[in-house]
PDB file of N, CA and C in Angstrom:
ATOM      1  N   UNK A   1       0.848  -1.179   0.000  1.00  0.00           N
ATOM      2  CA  UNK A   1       0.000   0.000   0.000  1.00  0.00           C
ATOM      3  C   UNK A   1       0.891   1.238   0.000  1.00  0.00           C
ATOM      4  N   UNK A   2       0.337   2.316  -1.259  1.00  0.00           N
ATOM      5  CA  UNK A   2       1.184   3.284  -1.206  1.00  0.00           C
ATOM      6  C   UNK A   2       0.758   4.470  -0.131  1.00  0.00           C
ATOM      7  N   UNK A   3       1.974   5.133   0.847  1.00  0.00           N
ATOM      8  CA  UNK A   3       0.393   6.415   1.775  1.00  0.00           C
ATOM      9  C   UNK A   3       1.237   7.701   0.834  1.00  0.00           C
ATOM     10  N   UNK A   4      -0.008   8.747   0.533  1.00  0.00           N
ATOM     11  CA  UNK A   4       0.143   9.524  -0.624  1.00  0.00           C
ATOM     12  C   UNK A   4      -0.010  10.805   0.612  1.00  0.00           C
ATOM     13  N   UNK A   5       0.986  11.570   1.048  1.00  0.00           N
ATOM     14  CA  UNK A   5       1.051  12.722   1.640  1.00  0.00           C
ATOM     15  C   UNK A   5       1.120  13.842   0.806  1.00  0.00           C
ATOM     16  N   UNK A   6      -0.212  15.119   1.170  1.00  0.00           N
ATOM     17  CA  UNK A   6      -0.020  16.361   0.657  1.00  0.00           C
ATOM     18  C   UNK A   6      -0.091  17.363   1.368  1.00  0.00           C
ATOM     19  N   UNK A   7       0.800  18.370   1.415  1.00  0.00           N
ATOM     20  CA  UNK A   7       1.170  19.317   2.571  1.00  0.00           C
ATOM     21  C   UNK A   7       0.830  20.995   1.948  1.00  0.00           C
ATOM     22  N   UNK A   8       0.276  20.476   1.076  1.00  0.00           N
ATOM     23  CA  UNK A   8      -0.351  22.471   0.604  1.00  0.00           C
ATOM     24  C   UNK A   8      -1.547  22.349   0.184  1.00  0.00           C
ATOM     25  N   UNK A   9      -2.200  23.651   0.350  1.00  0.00           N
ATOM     26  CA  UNK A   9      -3.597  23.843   0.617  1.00  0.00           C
ATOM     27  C   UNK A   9      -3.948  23.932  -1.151  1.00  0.00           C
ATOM     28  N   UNK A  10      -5.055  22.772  -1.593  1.00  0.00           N
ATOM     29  CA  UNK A  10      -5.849  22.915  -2.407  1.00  0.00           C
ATOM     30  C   UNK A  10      -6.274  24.448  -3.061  1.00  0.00           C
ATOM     31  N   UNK A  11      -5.681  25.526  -2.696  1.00  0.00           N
ATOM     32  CA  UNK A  11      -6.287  27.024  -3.331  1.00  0.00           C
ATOM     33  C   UNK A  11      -5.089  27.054  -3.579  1.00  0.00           C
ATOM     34  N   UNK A  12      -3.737  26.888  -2.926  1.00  0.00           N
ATOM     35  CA  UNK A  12      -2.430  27.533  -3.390  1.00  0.00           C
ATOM     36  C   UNK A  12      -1.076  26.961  -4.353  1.00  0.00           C
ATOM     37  N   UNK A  13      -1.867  25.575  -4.793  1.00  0.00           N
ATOM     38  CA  UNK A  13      -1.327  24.509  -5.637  1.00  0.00           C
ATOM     39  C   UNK A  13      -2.102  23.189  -6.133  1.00  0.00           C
ATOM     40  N   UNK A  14      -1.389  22.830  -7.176  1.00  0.00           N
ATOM     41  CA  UNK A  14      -2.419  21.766  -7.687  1.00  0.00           C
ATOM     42  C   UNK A  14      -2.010  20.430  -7.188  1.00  0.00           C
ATOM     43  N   UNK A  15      -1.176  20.200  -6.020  1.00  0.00           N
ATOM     44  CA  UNK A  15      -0.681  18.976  -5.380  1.00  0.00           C
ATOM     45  C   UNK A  15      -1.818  17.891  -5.036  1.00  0.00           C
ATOM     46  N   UNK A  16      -2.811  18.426  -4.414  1.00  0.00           N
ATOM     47  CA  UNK A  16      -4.030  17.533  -4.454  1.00  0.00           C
ATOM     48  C   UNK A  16      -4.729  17.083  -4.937  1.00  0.00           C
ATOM     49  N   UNK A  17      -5.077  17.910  -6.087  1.00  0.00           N
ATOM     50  CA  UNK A  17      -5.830  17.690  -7.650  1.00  0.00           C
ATOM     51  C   UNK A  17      -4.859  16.738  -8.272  1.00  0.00           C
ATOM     52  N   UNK A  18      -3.402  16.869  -8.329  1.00  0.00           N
ATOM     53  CA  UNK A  18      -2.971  16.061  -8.867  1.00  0.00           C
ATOM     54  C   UNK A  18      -2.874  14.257  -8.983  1.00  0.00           C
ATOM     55  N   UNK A  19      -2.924  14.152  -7.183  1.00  0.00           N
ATOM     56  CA  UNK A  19      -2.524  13.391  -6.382  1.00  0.00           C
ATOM     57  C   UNK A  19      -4.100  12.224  -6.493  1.00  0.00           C
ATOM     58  N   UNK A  20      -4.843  13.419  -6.340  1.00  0.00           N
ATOM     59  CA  UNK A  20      -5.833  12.741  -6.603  1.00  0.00           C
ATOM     60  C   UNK A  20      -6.530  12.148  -7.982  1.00  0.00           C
ATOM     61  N   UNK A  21      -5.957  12.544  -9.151  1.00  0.00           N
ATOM     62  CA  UNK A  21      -5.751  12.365 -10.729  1.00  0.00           C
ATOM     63  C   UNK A  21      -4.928  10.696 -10.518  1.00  0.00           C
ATOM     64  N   UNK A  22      -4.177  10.592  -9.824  1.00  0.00           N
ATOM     65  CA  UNK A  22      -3.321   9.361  -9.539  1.00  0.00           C
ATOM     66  C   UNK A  22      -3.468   8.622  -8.926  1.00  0.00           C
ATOM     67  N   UNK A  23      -3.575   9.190  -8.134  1.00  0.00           N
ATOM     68  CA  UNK A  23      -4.479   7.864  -6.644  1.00  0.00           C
ATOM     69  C   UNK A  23      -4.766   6.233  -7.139  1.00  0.00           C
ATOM     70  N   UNK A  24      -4.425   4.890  -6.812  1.00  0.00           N
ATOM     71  CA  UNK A  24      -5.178   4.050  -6.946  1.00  0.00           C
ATOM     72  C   UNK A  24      -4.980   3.249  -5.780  1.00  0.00           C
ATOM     73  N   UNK A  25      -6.544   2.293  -5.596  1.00  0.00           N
ATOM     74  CA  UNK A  25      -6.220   1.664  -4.384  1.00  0.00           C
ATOM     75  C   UNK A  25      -5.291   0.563  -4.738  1.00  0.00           C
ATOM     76  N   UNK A  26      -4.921  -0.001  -3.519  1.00  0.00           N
ATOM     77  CA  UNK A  26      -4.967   0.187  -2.275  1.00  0.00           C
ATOM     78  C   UNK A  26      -4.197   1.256  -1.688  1.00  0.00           C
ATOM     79  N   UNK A  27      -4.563   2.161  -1.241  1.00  0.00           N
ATOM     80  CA  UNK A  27      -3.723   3.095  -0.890  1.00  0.00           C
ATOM     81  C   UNK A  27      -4.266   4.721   0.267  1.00  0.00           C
ATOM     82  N   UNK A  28      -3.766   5.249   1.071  1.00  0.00           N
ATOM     83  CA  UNK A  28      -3.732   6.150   1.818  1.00  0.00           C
ATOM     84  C   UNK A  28      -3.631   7.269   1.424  1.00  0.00           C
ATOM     85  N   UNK A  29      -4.543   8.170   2.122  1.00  0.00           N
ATOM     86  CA  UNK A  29      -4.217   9.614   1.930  1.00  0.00           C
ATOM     87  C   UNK A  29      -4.184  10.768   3.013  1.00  0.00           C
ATOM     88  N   UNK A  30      -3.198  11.234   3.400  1.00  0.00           N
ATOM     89  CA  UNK A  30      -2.822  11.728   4.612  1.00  0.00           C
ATOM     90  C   UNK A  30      -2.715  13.310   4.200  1.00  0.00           C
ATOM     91  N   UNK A  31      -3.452  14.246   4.479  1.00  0.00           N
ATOM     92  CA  UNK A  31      -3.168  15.716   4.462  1.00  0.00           C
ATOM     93  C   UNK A  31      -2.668  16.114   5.634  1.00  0.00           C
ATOM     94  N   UNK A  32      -1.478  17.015   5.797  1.00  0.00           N
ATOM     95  CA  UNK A  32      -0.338  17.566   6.552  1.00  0.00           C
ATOM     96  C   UNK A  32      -0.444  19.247   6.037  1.00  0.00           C
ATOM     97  N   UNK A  33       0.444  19.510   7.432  1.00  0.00           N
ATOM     98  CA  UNK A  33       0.647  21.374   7.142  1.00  0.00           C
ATOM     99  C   UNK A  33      -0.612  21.336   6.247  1.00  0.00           C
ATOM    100  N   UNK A  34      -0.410  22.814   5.652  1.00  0.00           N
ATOM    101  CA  UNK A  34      -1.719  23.379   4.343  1.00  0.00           C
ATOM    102  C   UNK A  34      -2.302  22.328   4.234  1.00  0.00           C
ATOM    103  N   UNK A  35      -2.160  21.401   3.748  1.00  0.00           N
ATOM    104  CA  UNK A  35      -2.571  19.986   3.373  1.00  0.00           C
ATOM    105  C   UNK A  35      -4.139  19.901   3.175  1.00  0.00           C
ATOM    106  N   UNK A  36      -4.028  19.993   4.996  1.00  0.00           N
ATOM    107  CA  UNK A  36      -5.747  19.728   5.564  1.00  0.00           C
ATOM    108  C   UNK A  36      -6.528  20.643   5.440  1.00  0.00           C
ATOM    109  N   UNK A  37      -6.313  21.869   4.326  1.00  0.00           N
ATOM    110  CA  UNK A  37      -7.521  22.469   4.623  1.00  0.00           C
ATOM    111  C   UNK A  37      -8.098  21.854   2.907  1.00  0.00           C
ATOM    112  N   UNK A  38      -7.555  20.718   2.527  1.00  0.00           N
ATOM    113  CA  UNK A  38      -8.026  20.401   1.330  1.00  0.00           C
ATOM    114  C   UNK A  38      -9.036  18.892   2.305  1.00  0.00           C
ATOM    115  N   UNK A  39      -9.045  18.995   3.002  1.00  0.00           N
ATOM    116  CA  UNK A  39     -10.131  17.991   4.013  1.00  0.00           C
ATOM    117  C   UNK A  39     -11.224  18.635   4.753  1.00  0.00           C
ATOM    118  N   UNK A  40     -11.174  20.157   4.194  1.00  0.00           N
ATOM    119  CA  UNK A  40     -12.487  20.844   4.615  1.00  0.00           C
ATOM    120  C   UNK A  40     -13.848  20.175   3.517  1.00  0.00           C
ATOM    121  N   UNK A  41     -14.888  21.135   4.377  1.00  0.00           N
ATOM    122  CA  UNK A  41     -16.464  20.575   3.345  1.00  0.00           C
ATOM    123  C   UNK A  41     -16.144  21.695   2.219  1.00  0.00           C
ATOM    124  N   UNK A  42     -15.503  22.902   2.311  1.00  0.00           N
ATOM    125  CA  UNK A  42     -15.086  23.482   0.972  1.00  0.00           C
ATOM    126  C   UNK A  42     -14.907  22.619  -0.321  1.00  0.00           C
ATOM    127  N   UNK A  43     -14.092  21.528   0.104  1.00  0.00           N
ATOM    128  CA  UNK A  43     -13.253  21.315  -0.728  1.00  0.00           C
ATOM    129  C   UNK A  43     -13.581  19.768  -1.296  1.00  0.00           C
ATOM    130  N   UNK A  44     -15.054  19.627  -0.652  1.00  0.00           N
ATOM    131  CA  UNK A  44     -15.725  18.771  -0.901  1.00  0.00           C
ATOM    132  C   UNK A  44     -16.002  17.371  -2.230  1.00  0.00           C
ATOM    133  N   UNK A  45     -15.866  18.561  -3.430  1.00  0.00           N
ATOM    134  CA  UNK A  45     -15.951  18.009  -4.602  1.00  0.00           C
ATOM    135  C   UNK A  45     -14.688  17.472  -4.995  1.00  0.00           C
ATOM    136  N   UNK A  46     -13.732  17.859  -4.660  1.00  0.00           N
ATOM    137  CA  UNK A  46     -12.434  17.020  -4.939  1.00  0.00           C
ATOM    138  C   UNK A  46     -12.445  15.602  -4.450  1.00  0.00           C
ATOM    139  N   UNK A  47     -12.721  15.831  -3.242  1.00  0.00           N
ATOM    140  CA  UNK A  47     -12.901  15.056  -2.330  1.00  0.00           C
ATOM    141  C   UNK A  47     -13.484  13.705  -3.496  1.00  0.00           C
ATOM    142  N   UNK A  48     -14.839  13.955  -3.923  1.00  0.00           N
ATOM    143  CA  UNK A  48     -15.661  13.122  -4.643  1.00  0.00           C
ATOM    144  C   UNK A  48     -14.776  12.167  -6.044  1.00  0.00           C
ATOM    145  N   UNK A  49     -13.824  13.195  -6.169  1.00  0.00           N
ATOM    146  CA  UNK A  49     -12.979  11.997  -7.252  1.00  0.00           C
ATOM    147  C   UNK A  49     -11.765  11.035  -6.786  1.00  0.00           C
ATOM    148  N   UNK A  50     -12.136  10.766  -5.535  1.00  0.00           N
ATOM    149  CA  UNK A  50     -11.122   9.531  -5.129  1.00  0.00           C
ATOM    150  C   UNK A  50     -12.604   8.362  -5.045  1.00  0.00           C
ATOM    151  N   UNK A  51     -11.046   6.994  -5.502  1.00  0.00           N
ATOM    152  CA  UNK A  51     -11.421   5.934  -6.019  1.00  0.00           C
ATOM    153  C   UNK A  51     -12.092   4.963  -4.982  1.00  0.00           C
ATOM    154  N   UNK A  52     -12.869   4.354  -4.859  1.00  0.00           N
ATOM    155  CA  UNK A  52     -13.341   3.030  -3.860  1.00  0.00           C
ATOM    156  C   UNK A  52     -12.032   2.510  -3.248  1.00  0.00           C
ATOM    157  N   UNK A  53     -11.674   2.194  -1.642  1.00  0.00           N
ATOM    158  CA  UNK A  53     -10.921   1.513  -1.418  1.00  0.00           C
ATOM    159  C   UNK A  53      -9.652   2.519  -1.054  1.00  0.00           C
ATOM    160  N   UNK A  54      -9.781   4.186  -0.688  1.00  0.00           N
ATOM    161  CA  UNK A  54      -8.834   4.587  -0.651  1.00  0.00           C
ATOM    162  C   UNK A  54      -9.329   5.205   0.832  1.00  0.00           C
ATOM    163  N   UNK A  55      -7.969   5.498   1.956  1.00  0.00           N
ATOM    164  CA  UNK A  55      -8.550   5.697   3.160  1.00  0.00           C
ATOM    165  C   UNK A  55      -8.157   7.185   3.535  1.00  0.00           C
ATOM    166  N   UNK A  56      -8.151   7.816   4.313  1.00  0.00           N
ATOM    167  CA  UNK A  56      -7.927   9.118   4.537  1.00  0.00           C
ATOM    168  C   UNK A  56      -8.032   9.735   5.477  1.00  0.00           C
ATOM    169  N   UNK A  57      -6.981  10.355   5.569  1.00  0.00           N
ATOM    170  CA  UNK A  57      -6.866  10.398   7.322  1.00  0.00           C
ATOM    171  C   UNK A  57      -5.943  12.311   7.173  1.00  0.00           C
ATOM    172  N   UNK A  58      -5.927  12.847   8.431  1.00  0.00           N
ATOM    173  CA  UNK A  58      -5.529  14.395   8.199  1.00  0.00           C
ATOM    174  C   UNK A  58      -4.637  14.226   9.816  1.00  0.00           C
ATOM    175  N   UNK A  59      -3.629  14.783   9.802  1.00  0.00           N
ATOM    176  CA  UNK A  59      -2.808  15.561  11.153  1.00  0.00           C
ATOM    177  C   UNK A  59      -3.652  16.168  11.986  1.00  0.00           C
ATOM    178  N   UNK A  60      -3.855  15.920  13.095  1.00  0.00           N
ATOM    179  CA  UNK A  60      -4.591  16.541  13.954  1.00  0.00           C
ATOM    180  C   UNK A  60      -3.906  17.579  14.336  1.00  0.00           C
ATOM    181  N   UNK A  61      -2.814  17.670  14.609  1.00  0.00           N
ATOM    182  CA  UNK A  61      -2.130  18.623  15.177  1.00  0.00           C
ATOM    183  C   UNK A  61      -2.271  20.250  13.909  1.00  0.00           C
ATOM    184  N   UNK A  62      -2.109  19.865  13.002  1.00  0.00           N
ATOM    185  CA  UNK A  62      -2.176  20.702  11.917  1.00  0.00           C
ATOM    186  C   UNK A  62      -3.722  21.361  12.113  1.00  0.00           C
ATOM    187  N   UNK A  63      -4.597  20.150  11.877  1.00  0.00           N
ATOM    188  CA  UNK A  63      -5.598  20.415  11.861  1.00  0.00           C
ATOM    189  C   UNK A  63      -6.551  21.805  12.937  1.00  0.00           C
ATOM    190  N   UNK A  64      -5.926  21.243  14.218  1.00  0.00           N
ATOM    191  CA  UNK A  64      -6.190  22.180  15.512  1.00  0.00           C
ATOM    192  C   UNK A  64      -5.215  23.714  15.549  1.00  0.00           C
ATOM    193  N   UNK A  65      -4.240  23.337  14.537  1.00  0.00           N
ATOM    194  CA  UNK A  65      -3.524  24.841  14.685  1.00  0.00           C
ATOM    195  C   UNK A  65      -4.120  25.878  13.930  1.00  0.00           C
ATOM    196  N   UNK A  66      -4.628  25.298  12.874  1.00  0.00           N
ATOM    197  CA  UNK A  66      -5.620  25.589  11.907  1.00  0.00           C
ATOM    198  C   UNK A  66      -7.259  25.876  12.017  1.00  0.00           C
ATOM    199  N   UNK A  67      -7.382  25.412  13.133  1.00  0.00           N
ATOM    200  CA  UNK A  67      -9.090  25.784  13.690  1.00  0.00           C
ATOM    201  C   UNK A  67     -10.254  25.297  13.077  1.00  0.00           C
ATOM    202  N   UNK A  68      -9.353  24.136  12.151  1.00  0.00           N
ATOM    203  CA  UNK A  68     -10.511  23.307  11.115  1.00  0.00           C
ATOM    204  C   UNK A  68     -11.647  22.385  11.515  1.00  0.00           C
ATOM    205  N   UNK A  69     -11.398  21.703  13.130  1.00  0.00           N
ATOM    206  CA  UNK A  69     -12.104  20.640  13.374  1.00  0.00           C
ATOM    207  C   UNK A  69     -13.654  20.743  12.715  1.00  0.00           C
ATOM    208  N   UNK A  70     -14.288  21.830  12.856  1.00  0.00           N
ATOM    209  CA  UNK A  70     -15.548  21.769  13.031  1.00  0.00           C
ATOM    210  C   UNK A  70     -15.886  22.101  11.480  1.00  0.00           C
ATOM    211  N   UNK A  71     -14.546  21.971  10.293  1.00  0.00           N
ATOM    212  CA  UNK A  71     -15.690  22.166   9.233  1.00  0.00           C
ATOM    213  C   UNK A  71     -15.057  20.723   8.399  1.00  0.00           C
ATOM    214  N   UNK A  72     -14.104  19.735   8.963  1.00  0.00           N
ATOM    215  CA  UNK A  72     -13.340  19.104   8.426  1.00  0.00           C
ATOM    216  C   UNK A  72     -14.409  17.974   7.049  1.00  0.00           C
ATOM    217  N   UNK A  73     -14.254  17.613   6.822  1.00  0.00           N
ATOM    218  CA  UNK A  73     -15.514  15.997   5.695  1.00  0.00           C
ATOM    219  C   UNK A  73     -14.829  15.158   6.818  1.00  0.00           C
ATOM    220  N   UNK A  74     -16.401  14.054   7.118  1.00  0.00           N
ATOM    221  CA  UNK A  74     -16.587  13.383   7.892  1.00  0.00           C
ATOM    222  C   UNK A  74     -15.806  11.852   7.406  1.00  0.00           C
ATOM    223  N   UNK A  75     -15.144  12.236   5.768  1.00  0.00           N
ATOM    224  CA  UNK A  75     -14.206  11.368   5.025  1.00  0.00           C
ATOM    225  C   UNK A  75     -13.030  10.638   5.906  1.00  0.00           C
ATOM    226  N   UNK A  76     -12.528  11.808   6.659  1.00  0.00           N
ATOM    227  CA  UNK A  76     -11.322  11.976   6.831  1.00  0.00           C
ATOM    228  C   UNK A  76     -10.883  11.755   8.769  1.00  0.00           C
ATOM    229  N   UNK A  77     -10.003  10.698   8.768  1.00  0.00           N
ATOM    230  CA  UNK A  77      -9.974  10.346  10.149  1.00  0.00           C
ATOM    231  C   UNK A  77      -8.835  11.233  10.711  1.00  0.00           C
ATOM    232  N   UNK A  78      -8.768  11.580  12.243  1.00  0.00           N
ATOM    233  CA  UNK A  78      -7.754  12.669  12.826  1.00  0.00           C
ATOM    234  C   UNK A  78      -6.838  11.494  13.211  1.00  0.00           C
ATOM    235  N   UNK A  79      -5.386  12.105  12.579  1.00  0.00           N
ATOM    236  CA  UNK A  79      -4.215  10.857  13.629  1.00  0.00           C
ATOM    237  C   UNK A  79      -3.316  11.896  14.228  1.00  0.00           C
ATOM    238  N   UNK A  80      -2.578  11.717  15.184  1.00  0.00           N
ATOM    239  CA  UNK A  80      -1.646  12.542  15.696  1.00  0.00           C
ATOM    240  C   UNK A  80      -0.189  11.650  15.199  1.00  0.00           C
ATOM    241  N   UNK A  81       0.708  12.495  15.724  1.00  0.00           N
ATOM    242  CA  UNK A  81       1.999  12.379  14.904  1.00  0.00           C
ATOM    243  C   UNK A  81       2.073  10.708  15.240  1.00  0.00           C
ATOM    244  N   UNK A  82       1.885  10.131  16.001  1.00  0.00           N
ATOM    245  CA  UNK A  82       2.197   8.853  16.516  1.00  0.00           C
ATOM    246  C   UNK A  82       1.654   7.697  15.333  1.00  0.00           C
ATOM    247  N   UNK A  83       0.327   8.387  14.905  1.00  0.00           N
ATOM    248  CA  UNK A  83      -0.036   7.701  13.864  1.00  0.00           C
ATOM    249  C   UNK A  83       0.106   7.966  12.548  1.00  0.00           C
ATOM    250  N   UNK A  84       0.655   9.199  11.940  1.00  0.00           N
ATOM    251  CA  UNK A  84       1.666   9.441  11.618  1.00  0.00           C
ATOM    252  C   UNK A  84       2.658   8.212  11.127  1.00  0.00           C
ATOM    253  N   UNK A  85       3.386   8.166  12.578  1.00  0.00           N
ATOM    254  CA  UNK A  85       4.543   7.212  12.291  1.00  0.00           C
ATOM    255  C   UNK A  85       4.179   5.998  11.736  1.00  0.00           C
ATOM    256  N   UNK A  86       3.306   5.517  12.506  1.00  0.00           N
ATOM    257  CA  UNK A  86       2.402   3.855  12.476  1.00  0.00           C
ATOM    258  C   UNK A  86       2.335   3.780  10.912  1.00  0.00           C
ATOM    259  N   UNK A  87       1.735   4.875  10.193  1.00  0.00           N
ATOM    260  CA  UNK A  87       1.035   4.963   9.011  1.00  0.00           C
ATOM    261  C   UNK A  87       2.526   4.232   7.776  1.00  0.00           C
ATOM    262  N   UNK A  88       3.551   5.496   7.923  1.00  0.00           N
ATOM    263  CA  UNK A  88       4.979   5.033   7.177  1.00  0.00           C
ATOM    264  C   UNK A  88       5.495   3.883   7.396  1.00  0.00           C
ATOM    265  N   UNK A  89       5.682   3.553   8.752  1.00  0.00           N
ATOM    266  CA  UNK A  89       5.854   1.911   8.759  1.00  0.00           C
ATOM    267  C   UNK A  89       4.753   0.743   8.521  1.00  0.00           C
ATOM    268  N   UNK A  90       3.677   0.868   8.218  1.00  0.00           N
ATOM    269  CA  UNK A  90       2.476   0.505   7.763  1.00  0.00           C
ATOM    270  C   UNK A  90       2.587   0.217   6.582  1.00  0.00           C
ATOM    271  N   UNK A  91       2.761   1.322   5.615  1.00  0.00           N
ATOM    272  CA  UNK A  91       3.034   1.211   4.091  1.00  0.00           C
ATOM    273  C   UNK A  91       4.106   0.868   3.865  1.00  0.00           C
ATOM    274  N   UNK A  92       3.982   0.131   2.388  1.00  0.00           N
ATOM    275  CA  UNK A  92       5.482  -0.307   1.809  1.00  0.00           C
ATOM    276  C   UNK A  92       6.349   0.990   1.037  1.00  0.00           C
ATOM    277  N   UNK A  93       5.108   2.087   0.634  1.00  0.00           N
ATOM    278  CA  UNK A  93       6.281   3.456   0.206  1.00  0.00           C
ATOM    279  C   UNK A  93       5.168   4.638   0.624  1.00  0.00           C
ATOM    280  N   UNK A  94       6.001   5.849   0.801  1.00  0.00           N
ATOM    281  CA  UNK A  94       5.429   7.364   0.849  1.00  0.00           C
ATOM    282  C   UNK A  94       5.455   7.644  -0.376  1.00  0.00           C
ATOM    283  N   UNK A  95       4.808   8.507  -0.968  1.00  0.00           N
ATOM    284  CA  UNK A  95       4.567   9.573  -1.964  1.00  0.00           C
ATOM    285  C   UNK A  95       4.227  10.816  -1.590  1.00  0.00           C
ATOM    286  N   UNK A  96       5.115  11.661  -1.709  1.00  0.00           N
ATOM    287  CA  UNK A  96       4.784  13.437  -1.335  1.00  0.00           C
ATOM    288  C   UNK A  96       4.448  13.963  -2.631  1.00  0.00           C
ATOM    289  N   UNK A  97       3.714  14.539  -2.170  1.00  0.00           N
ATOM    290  CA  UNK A  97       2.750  15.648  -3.187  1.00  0.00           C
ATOM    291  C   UNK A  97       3.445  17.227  -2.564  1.00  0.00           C
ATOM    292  N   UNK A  98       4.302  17.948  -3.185  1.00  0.00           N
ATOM    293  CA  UNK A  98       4.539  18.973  -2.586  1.00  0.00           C
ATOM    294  C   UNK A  98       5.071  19.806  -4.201  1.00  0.00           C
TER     295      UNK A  98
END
């Protein structure tokens, strides 16, 4: 399983659009820094072009520095850095989107 990390915000680059153009399962998707505000309900419709079978999860820590909790898609699970780690040793490779 590939985990597909993107760390800039959906308005200020096309890292997510891209990422998500590529995406196939089996595979992870972790938004970091900027990342997560592409895991808002804004950003909803992007959201809609990932494939069956792909999981998705956002930095909490990012997330809370950011003040996003309360508009985050209900898509997207909170991990803290710990899971984080779990996640990279979990998968057989990273992919950064930056």
């Amino acid at each position: 399983m590939v985990l597909h990390t993107v760390n800039s915000s959906p308005t200020q680059t096309r890292c997510l659009q891209d990422c998500l153009r590529l995406i196939s399962p089996p595979a992870m998707l972790l938004l970091i820094e900027d990342g997560v505000y592409g895991a808002t309900q804004a950003h909803q419709s992007l959201l809609e072009q990932l494939p069956d079978g792909i999981s998705c999860a956002v930095l909490q820590p990012d997330v809370e520095a950011r003040g996003l909790g309360p508009v985050l898609s209900d898509r997207f699970e909170l991990i803290d850095d710990a899971g984080f780690v779990a996640l990279t040793i979990k998968c057989d490779r990273v992919q950064s989107w930056y």
